[in-house]
Protein backbone atom coordinates (compact mmCIF):
# COMPACT_ATOMS: atom_id res chain seq x y z
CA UNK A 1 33.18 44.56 -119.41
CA UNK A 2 30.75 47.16 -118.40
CA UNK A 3 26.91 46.11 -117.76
CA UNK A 4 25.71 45.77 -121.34
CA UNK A 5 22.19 45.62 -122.61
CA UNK A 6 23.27 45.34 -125.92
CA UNK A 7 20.59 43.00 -128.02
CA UNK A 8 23.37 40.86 -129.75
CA UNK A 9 21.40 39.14 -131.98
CA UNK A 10 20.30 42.27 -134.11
CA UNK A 11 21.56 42.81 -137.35
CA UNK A 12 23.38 45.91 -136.47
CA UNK A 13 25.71 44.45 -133.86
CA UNK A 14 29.11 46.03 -134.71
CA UNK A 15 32.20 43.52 -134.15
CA UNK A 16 34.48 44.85 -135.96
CA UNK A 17 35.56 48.39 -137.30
CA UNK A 18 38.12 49.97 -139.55
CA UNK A 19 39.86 52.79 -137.30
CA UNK A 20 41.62 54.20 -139.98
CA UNK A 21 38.03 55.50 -141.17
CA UNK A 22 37.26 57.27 -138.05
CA UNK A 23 39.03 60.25 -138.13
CA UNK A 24 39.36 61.94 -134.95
CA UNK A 25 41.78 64.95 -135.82
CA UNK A 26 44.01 66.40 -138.56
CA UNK A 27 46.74 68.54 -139.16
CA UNK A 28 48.51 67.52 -141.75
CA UNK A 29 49.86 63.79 -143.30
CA UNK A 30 51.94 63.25 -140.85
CA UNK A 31 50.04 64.71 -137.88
CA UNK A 32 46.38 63.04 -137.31
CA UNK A 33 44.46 60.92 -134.40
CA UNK A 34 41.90 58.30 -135.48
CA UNK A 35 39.47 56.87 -132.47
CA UNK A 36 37.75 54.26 -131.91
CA UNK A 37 34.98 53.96 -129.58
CA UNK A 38 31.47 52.81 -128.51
CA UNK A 39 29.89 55.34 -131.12
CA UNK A 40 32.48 53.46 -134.26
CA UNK A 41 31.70 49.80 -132.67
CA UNK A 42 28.83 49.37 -130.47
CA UNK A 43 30.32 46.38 -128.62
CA UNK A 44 32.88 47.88 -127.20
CA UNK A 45 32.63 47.75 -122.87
CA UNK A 46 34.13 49.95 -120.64
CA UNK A 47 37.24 50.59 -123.43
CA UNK A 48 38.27 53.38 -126.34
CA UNK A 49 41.60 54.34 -127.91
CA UNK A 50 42.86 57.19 -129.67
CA UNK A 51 45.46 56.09 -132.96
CA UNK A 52 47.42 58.85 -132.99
CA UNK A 53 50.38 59.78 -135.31
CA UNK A 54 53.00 62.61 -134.98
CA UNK A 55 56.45 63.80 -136.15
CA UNK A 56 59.17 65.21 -134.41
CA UNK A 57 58.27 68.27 -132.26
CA UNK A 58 54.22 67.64 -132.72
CA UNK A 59 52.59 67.79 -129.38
CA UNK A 60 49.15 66.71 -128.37
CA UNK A 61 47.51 69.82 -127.02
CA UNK A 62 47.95 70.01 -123.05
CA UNK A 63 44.47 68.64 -121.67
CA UNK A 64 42.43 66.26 -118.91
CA UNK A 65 40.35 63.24 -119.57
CA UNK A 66 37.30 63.93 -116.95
CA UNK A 67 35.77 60.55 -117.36
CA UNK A 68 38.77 58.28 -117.92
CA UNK A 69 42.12 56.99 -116.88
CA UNK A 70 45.13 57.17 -120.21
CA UNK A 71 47.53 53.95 -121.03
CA UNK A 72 49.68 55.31 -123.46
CA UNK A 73 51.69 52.54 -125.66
CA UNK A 74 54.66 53.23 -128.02
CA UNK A 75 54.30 51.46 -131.21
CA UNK A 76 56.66 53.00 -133.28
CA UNK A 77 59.10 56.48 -132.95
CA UNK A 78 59.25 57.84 -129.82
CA UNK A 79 57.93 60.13 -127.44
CA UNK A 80 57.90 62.31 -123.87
CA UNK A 81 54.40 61.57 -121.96
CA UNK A 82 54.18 64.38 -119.33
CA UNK A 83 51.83 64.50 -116.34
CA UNK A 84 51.35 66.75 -113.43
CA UNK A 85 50.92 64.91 -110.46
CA UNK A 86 48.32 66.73 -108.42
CA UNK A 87 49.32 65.18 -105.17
CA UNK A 88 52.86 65.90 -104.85
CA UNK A 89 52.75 69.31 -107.18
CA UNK A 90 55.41 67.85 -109.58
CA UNK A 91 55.61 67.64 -113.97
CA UNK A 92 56.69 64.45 -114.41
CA UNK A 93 58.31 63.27 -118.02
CA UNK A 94 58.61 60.23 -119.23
CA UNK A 95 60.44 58.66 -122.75
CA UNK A 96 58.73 55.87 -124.05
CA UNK A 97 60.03 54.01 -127.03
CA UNK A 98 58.12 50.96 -128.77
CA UNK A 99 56.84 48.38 -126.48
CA UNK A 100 57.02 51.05 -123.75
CA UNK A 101 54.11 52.92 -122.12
CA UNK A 102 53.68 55.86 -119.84
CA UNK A 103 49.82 55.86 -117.70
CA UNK A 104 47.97 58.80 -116.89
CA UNK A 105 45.63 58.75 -114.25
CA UNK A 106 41.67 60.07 -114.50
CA UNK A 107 41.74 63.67 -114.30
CA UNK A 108 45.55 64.40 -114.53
CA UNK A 109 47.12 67.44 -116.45
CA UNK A 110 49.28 65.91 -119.47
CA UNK A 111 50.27 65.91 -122.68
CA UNK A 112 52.58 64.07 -125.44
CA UNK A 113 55.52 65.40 -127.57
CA UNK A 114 56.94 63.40 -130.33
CA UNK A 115 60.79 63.35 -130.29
CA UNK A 116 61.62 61.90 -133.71
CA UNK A 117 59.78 61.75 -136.74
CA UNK A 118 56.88 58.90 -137.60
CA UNK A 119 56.18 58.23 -134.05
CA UNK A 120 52.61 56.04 -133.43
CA UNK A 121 51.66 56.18 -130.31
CA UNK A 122 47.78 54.02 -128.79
CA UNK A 123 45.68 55.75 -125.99
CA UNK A 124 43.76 53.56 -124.59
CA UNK A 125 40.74 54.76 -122.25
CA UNK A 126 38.71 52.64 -119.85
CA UNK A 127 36.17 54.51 -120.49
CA UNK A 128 33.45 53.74 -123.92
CA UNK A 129 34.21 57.02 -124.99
CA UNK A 130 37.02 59.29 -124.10
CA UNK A 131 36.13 62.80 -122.98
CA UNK A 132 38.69 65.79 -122.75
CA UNK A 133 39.35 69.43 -121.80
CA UNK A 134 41.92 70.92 -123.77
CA UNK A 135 44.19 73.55 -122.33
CA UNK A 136 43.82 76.09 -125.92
CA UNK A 137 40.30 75.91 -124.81
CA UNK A 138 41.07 76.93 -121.24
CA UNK A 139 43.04 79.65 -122.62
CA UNK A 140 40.66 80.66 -125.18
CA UNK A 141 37.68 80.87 -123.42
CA UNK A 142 38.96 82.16 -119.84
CA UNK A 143 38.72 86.35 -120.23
CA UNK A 144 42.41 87.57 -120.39
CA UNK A 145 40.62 90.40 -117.55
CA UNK A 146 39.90 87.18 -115.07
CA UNK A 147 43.54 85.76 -115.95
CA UNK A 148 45.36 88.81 -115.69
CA UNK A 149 43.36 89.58 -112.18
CA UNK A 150 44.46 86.21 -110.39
CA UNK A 151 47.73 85.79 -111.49
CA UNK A 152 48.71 89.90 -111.31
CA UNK A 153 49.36 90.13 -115.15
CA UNK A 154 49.24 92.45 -117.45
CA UNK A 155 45.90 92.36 -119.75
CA UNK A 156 47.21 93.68 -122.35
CA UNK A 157 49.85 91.16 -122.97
CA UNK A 158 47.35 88.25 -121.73
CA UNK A 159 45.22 89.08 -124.64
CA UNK A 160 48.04 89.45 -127.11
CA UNK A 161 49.41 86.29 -125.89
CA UNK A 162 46.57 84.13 -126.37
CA UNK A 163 44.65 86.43 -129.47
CA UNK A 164 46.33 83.68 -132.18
CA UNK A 165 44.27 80.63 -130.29
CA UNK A 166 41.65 80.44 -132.08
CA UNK A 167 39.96 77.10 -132.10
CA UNK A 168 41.06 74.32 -129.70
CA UNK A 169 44.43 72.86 -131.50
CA UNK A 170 44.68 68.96 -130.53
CA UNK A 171 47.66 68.67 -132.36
CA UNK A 172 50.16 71.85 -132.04
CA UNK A 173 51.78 74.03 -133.01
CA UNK A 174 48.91 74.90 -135.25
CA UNK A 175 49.60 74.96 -139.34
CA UNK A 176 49.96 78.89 -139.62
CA UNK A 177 52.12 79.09 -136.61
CA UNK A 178 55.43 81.39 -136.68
CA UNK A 179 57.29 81.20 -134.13
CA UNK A 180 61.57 81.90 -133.38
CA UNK A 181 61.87 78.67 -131.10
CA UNK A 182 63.06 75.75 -132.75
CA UNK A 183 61.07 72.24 -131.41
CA UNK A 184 63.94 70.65 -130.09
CA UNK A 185 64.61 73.69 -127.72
CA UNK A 186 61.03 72.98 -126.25
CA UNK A 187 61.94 69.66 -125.42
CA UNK A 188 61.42 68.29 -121.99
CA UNK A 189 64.45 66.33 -120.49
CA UNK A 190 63.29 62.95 -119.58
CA UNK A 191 64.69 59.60 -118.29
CA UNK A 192 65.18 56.81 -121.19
CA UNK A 193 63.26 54.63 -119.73
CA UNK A 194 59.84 54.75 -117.79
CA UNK A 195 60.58 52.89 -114.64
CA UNK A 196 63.33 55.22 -113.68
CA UNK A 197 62.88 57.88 -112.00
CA UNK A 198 61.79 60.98 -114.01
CA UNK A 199 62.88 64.35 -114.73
CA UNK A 200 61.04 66.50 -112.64
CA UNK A 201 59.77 69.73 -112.60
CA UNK A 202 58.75 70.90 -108.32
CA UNK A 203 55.73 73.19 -108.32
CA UNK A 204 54.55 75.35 -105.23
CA UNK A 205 52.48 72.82 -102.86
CA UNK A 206 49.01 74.80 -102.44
CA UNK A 207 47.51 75.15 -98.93
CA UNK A 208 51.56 76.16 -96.97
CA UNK A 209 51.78 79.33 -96.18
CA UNK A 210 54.14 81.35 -98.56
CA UNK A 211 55.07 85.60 -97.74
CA UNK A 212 53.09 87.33 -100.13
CA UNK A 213 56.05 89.80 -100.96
CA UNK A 214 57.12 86.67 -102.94
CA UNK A 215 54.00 86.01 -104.56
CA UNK A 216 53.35 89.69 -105.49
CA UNK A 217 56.54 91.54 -106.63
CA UNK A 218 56.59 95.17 -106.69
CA UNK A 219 55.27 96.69 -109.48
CA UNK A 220 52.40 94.34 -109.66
CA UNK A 221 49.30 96.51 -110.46
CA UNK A 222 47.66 95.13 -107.05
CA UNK A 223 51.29 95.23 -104.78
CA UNK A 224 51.07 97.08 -101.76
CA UNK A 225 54.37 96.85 -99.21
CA UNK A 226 53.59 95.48 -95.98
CA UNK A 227 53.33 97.93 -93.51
CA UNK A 228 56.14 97.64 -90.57
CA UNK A 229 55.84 98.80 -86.91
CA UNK A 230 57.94 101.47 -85.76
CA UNK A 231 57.20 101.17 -82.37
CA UNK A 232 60.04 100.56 -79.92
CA UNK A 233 59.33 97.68 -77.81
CA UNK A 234 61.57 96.95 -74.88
């Protein structure tokens, strides 16, 4: 437990709590997050959880936790935790089922998608309350001009991309969304169990050196074809 000075003999020491009263998020019935931490039961040490419930295709918007490491537990239903490892440059994704977990590491890009309907899933934090930076907000609040610069996009199609975000979405795909892709052609594949090795996605390992002619295609707006010598040699 973390250092407490916590007066535990006044009257307002918390020792239990109802979590289904502390709504954290909702989208719908079947699609809602309940927490509970140090602000719901004053107790509480270095621990927090998030009770969160989804149906098939619901996914728990992309995001970090800054200040705290993620144990993810299966209760019911099931689900694909994935996680980009930031060391190796890899998406990882993981099936759990109940009595199963996946864990997430402080700081690490991930996310949850619920493969079958009435799936409960715990998130528990060692931290007293769980912080977060959701990707809709990244994408929201980064100017499509600054995306479209460092990634050689076009603005245009940045801004008519992300124009529908809104409001940061937790739980997606948001209510009004209408969209031509079915959920179950977004899945992830995943191993069936967590202790085997994972389905894995191999991203480009940052700091090698990589020919720019394959970074920046031609027709990119900021392109230019490497010169080449002439020159005889010899």
């Amino acid at each position: 437990m973390a250092t407490s000075y916590m007066d535990f003999t006044s009257p307002t020491t918390q020792f239990t709590a109802d979590v289904n009263q502390n709504s954290f998020f909702q989208k719908d019935g079947n699609n809602y997050i309940n927490v509970l931490s140090i602000q719901q039961l004053n107790t509480l040490g270095n621990v927090s959880l998030l009770d969160i419930f989804l149906s098939t295709g619901n996914v728990v918007d992309p995001h970090i936790h800054q200040n705290a490491s993620e144990l993810v537990y299966c209760i019911s239903g099931s689900a694909v935790v994935s996680l980009i490892n930031p060391f190796t440059k890899e998406l990882l994704n993981f099936t759990i089922t109940p009595g199963q977990v996946a864990n997430v590491p402080q700081g690490w890009w991930h996310y949850e998608i619920a493969t079958v309907d009435q799936t409960h899933l715990l998130a528990i934090f060692d931290a007293p309350i769980p912080e977060a930076i959701f990707g809709s907000d990244i994408l929201r609040l980064t100017p499509a001009s600054v995306l479209a610069h460092t990634y050689c996009l076009d603005e245009n199609k940045v801004k008519e991309a992300f124009a529908p975000i809104q409001k940061t979405v937790i739980v997606g795909p948001p209510v009004d969304c209408v969209t031509q892709v079915s959920p179950a052609t977004n899945m992830p594949n995943s191993n069936s169990h967590p202790n085997v090795q994972p389905y894995v996605n191999r991203l480009p390992y940052w700091g090698t050196w990589v020919d720019p002619r394959i970074i920046h295609e031609p027709g990119c707006p900021y392109y230019t074809e490497p010169s080449v010598s002439t020159n005889n040699q010899g």
